[in-house]
Structure formats: structure tokens, C-alpha cells
Protein backbone atom coordinates (compact mmCIF):
# COMPACT_ATOMS: atom_id res chain seq x y z
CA UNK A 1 74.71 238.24 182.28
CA UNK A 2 72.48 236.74 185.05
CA UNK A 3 70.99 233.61 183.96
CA UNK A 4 68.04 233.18 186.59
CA UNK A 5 64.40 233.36 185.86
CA UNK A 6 64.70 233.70 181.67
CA UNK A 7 67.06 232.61 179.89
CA UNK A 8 69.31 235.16 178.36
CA UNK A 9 72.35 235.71 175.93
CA UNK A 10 75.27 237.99 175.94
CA UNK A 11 77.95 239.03 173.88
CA UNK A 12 80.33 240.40 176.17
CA UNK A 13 83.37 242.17 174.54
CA UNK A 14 85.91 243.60 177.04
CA UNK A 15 89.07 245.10 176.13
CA UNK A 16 90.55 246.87 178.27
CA UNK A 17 94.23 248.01 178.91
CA UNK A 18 95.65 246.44 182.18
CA UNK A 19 98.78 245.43 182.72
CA UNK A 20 99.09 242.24 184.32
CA UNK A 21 101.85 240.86 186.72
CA UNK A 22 101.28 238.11 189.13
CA UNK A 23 103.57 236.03 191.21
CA UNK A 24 102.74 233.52 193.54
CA UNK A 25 99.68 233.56 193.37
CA UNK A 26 98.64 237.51 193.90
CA UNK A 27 99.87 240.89 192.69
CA UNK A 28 103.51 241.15 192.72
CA UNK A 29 104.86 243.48 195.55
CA UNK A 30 103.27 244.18 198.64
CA UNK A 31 100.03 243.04 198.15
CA UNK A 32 98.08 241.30 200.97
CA UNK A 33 98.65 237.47 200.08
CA UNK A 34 95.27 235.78 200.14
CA UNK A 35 95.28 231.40 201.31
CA UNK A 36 94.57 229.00 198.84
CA UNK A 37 94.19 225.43 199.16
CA UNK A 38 95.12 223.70 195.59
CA UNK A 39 93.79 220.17 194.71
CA UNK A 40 93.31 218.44 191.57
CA UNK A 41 89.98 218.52 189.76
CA UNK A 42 88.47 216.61 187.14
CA UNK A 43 85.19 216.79 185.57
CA UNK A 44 83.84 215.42 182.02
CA UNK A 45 87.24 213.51 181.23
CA UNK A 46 89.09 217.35 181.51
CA UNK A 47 91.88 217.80 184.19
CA UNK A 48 93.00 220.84 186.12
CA UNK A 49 92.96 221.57 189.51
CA UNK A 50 90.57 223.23 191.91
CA UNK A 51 91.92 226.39 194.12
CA UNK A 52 89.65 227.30 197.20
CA UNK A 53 89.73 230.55 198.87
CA UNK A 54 87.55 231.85 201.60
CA UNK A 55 84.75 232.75 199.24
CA UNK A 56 85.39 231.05 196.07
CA UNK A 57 85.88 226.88 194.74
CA UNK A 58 88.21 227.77 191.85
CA UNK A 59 87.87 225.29 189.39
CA UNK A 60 90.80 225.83 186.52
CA UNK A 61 91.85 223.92 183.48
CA UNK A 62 93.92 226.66 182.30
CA UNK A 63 97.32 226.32 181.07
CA UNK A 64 98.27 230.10 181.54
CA UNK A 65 100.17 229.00 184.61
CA UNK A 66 100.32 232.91 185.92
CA UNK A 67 96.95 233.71 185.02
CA UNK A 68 95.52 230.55 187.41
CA UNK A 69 97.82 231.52 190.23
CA UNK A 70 96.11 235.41 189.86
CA UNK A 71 92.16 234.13 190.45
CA UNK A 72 92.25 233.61 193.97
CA UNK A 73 93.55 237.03 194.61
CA UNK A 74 91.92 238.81 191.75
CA UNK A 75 88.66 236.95 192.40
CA UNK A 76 88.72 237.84 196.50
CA UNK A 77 89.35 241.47 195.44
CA UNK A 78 86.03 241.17 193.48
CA UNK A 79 84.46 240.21 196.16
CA UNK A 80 85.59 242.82 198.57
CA UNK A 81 84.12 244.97 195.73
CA UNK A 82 80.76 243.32 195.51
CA UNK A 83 80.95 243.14 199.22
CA UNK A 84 81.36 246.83 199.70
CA UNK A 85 78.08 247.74 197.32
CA UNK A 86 76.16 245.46 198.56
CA UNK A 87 77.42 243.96 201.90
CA UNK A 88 76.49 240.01 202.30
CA UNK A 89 75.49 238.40 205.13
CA UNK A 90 77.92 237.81 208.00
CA UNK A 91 76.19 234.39 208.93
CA UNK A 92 77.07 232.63 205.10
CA UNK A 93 79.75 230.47 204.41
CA UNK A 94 78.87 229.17 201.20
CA UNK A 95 81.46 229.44 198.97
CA UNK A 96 80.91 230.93 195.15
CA UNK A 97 81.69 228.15 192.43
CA UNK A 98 83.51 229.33 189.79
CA UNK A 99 84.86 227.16 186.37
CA UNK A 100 87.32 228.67 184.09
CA UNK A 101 88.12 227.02 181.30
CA UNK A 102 91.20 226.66 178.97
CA UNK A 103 89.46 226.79 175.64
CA UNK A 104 85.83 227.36 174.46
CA UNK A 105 85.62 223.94 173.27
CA UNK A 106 86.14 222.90 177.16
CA UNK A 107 83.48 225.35 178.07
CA UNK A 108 80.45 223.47 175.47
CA UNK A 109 81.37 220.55 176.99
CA UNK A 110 80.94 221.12 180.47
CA UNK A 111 77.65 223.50 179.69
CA UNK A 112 76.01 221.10 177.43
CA UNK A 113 76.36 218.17 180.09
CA UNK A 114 75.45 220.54 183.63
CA UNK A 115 73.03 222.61 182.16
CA UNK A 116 71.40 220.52 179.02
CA UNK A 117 68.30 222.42 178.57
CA UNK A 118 70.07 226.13 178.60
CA UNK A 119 73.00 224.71 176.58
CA UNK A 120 71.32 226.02 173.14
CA UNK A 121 70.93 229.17 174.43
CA UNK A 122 74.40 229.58 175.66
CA UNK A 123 75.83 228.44 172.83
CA UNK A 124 75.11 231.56 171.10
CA UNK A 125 77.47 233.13 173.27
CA UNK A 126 80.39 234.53 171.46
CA UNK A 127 82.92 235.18 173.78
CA UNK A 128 82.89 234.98 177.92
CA UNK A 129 80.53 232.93 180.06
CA UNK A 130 77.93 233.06 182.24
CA UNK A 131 76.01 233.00 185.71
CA UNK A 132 73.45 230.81 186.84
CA UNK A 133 72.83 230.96 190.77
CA UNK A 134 75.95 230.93 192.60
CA UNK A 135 77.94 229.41 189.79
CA UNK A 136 80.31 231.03 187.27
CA UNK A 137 81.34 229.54 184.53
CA UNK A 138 84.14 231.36 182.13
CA UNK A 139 86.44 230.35 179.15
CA UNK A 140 89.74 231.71 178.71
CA UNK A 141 90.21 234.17 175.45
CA UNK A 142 92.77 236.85 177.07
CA UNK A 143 94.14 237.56 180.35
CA UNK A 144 92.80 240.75 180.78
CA UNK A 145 89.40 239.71 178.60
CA UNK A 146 88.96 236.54 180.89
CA UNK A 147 89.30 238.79 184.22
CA UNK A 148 87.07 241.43 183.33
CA UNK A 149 84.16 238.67 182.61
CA UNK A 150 85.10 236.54 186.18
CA UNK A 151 84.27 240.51 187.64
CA UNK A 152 81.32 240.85 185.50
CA UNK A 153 79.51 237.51 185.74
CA UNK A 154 81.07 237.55 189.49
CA UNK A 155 78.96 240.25 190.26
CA UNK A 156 75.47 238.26 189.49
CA UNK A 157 76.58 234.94 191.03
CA UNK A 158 77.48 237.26 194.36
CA UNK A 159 74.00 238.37 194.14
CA UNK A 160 72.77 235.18 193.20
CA UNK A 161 74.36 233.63 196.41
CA UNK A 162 73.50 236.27 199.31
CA UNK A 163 70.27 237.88 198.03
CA UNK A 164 66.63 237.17 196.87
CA UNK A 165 65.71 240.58 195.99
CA UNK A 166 64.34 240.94 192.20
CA UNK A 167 66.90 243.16 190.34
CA UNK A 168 65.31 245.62 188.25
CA UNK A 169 67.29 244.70 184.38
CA UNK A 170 69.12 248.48 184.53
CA UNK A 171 69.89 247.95 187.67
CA UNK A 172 71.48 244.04 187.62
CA UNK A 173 73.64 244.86 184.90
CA UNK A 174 74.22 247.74 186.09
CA UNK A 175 76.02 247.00 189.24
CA UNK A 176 77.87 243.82 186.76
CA UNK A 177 79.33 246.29 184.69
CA UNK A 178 80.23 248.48 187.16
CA UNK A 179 82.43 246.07 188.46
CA UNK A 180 84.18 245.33 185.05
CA UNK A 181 87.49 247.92 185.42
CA UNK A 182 90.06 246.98 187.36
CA UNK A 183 94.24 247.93 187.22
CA UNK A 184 96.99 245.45 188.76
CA UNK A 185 99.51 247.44 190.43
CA UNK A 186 102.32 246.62 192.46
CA UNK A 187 100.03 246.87 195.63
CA UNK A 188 97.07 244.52 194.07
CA UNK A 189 93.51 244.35 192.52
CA UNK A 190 92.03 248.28 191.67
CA UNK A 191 88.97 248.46 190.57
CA UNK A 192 88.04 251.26 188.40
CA UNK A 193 84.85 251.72 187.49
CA UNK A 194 84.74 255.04 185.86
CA UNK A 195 87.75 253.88 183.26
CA UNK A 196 85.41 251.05 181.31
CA UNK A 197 87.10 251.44 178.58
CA UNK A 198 84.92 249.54 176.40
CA UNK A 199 82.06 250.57 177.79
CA UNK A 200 83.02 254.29 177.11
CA UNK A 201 84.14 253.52 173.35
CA UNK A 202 80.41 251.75 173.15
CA UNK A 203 78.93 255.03 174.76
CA UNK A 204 80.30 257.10 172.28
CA UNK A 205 79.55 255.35 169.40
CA UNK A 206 75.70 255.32 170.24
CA UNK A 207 75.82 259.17 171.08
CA UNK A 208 78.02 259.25 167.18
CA UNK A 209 74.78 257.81 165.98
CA UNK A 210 72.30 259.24 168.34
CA UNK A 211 71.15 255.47 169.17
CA UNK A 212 70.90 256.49 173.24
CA UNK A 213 68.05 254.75 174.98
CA UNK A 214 65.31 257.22 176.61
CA UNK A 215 65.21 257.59 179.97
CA UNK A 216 61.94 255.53 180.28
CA UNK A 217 62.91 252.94 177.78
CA UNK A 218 65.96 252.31 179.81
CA UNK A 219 64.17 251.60 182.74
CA UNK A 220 61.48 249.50 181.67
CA UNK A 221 63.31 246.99 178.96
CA UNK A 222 64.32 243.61 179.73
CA UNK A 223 68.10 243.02 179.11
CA UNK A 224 66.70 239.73 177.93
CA UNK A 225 64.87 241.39 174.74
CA UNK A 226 67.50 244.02 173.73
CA UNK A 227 69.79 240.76 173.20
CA UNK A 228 67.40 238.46 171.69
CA UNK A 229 67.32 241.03 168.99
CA UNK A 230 70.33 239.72 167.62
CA UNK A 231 71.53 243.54 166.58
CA UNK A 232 75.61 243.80 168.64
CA UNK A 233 75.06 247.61 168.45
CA UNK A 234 71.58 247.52 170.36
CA UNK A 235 73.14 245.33 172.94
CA UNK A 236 76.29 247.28 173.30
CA UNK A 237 74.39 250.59 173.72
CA UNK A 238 71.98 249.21 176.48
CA UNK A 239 75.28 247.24 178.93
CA UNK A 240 77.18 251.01 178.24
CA UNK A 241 74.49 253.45 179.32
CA UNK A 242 73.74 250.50 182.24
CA UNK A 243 76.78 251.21 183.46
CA UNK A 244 76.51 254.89 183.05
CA UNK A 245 73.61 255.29 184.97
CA UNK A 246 75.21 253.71 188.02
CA UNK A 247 78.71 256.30 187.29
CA UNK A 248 76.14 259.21 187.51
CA UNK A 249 74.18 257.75 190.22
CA UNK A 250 77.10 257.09 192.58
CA UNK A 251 79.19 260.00 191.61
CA UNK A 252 77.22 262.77 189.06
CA UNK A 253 75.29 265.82 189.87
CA UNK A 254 77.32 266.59 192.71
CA UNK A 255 76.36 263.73 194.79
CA UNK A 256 72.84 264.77 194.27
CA UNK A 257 71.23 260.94 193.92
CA UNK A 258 73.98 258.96 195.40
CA UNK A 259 71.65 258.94 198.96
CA UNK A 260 68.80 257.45 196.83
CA UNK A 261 71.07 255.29 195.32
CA UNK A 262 72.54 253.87 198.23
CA UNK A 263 69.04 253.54 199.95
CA UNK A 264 68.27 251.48 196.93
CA UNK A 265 71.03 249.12 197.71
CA UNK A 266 70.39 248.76 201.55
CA UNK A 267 67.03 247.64 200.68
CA UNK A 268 68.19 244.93 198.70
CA UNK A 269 69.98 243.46 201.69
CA UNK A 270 67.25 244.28 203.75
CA UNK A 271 64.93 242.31 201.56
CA UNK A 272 62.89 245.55 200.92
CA UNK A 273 63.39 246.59 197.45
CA UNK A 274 60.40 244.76 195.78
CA UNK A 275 57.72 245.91 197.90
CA UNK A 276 59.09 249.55 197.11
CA UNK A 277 59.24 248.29 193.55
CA UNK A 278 55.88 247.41 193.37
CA UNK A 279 54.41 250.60 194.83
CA UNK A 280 56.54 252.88 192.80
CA UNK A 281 55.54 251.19 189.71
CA UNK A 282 51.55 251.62 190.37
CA UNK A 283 51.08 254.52 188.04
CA UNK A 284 52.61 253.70 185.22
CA UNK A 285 50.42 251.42 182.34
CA UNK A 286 53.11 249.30 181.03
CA UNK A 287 53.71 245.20 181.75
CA UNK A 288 55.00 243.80 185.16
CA UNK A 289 58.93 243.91 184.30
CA UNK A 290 58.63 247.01 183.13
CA UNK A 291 56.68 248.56 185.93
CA UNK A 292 58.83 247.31 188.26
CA UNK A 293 62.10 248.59 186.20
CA UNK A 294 60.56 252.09 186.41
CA UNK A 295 58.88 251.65 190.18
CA UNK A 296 61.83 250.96 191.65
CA UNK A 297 63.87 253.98 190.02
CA UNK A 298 60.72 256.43 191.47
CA UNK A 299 61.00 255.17 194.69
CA UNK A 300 64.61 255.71 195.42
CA UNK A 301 65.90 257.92 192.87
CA UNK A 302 63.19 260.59 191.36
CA UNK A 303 59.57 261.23 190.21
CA UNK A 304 61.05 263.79 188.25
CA UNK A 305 61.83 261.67 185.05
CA UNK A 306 62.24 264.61 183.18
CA UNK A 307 64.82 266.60 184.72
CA UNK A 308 66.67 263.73 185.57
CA UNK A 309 66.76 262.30 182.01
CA UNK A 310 68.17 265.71 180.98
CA UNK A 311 71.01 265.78 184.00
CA UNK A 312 72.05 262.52 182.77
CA UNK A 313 72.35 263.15 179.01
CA UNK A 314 74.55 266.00 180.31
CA UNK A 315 76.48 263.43 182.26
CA UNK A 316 76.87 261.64 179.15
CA UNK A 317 78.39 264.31 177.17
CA UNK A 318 80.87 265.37 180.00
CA UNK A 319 81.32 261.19 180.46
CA UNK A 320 82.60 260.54 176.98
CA UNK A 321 84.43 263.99 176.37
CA UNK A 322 81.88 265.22 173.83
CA UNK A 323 81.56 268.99 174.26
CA UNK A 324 77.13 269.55 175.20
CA UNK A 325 74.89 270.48 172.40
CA UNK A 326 73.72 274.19 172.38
């Protein structure tokens, strides 16, 4: 979850079946090995040790010796993924900061002193971390847990870093959940991201209880709200069909929005995307956010709401492996 403008909670749940096998420092095999320099690091009385890559300030207390000597690869692979949906600038050399702690306890500790006046907010966190600006900052639960929310959070402290476009909410965690999947084979970092797992178990459960958002609803809530409710299967539904919309916008209906799609994202880095926003969302009568949730979507994907609500409830069906109502 992105934690600029208002605050925000998420309960992030990520299970997904990876195997994991690291050795020196990267994928075992033949995988490209990535430089790391490797100090120590202190910070609130804690010890670890701080691993910097070309893009990322590693900052570890973890005690899962292999798991620390994956990040640097695992986390450069992220960005190459990042990278290649939304390319950053050439010019930057700011690096990304991210914390991962050993223990949640570890985590409180350093949130409460940095970031005193969000603390209470993140404290309602249940499991994972958080983004704010170019800063991640993670606690260890699982190997393959801990990973998939470095990729997820990654993904909006990327943004955070290069960009200054205003994300539409479907869209932001859209693209952070779309970088959740990954597989560690012999040759390195995979991403996946039409095998979320847990995204596709959350998918079917709200089409099991026919608790799918609406096309329109979808567009125009803030992620913010849906979590505020305090209802898990509300905010489950809303981070799955997120990340469905970007599967069938990159790779349904035979291709047939992907161009929209990826005119979307080049006007993000070309610092374009809100003053499309903001003309797109003109005729619709609904507040600010959620004009500009639904303005964007009309000026790069459709005006046809309709059909396109119907193609992707298809997509859904085919998606999960649930033959289509007749």
C-alpha cells in the first residue's frame, strides 16, 4: 500500500508457492550476479547490516542468513520489473531505501520513532509493511511472504521515487499487485504475474459469493475507504480484481486494450496522465477522486463502460477456471 497523500492501512496476506534457493547472494546457478557493498547498520539500538546495490540501500536485521543474501538480487529483479512497466528516468541516481526487519516487534519500533504521527495507523497492520515516498519498510514473517511484500510495496516506493503523476487507486494497486508473483529458478528472479496465487484464491471466493465490485465502483473508490472499513473480505476482493484488471488489460480480449493501456503508462512518465485524467472525468457527477479514477480509465481505455464491464466479468470467469454463466 502507498502511503502518500492519506494515510492508509493494509492487510496484505501473500502465500504463494515458490521455492526458494539462494547462494551467495543471488539465485543459485547461472544467474547474472548483481554487486553489493555490505556494511554494518544500526538504528534505534537494533544491529544488522546495510547491503547497497545500484538501486537499492538494503537495510537488514534479519537473521535468515540466506534470505538477506537473496534481497539484492531479488530486489534488482523487481526493479527491472518496475522498470520495464514504467521505465524511470535515465538521469536519477537516487537509490530506493528499503528496511527489513527481523521481527514485527523491530518493525513498531523503528515506525513509531521515523514516522510518529502515522505510527497509529500502521500499527493496525497485520502482517507486511509499508511505503511512504521512496522508502520501504518490511518485517520478516516467511521467506516467500516477506518477498512478495518487498515486490508489492517496491512497486509504490519505485513510483514514489521517479514519478509525480497522481495514480488513479485501481490503477496504483494495480500495477503493486501485479508485481507480487515471482518463481526462483536456477537462472534467477521470474516474475509471474498471471500465477497470484492468492490473489486468484481471493478472486474466487468473491465470485463464490457474488461480492465482485462493478465496473464503476471499481474505478471510482479510494483503496483508502474499502480498508478503513475494517471488513478482510471487502479488502481482499478490491487488491484481487485490482490486479485482475491490469491481467486483462495487458493480456485479455485478444490484446484489444493493451495499446490503451500502455498509452496510459507512457503518460505517466511523460507527466501527462492527470491532465487526461481531469478531462476524462468531466462528465461524470461524482467527487474529485472518484472522477479522476473513472476519467482516467475513459481516456485511455474505453467510453464504452458497458461492454467493457461485461468482457471483463468474462475474463474473470475464464481467470479463475469457473465455467461462464448462461
Amino acid at each position: 500500500m502507498n502511503w502518500t497523500g492519506n494515510t492508509k492501512t493494509l492487510l496484505i496476506a501473500l502465500a504463494l508457492l515458490v521455492h526458494v534457493a539462494v547462494i551467495g547472494g543471488c539465485s543459485s546457478g547461472d544467474a547474472e550476479m548483481v554487486q553489493v557493498r555490505e556494511e554494518p547498520w544500526s538504528v534505534g539500538g537494533m544491529s544488522g547490516t546495510k547491503l547497497s546495490t545500484e538501486h537499492f540501500d538494503i537495510h537488514s536485521t534479519l537473521t535468515d542468513s540466506q534470505l538477506q543474501a537473496a534481497l539484492p538480487s531479488f530486489l534488482e529483479a523487481a526493479y527491472d520489473q518496475y522498470h520495464s512497466l514504467l521505465p524511470a528516468p535515465e538521469s536519477s541516481t537516487k537509490r530506493l531505501q528499503t528496511y527489513v526487519f527481523n521481527n514485527r516487534a523491530q518493525w513498531e519500533l523503528f515506525a513509531k520513532k521515523k514516522y510518529p504521527r502515522r505510527y497509529p495507523v500502521f500499527q493496525k497492520i497485520s502482517a507486511g509493511g509499508f511505503a511512504v515516498g521512496n522508502e520501504c519498510v518490511v518485517y520478516y514473517i516467511r521467506r516467500t511472504y516477506t518477498l512478495s511484500v518487498l515486490a508489492h510495496e517496491g512497486m509504490h516506493q519505485y513510483f514514489a521515487n521517479y514519478f509525480s503523476a497522481r495514480l488513479p487507486a485501481w490503477l496504483n494497486e494495480g500495477l503493486a499487485t501485479y508485481c507480487e508473483s515471482y518463481e526462483l529458478p536456477s537462472d534467477g528472479t521470474k516474475f509471474t504475474p498471471r500465477r497470484n496465487s492468492f490473489r486468484l484464491n481471493a478472486l474466487r471466493e468473491a465470485m463464490t459469493s457474488d461480492a465482485i465490485f462493478p465496473l464503476r465502483a471499481m474505478l471510482s473508490t479510494d483503496a483508502g475507504k474499502v480498508i478503513n472499513q475494517g471488513r478482510a473480505r471487502l479488502t481482499k476482493t478490491y487488491y484481487a480484481q485490482a490486479w485482475a484488471m491490469i491481467c486483462f488489460l495487458r493480456h485479455g480480449e485478444k490484446g484489444k486494450y493493451a495499446g490503451g493501456f500502455q498509452d496510459m503508462l507512457d503518460a505517466i512518465v511523460d507527466g501527462k496522465l492527470s491532465q487526461a485524467g481531469r478531462a476524462g472525468g468531466h462528465q461524470t457527477q461524482q467527487s474529485r477522486s472518484a472522477k479522476y479514477g473513472e476519467g482516467v480509465f475513459r481516456a485511455y481505455i474505453t467510453e464504452d463502460l458497458e461492454t467493457f464491464e461485461k468482457q471483463f466479468n468474462d475474463y474473470l470467469y475464464d481467470l479463475v477456471g469457473f465455467p461462464r454463466p448462461t
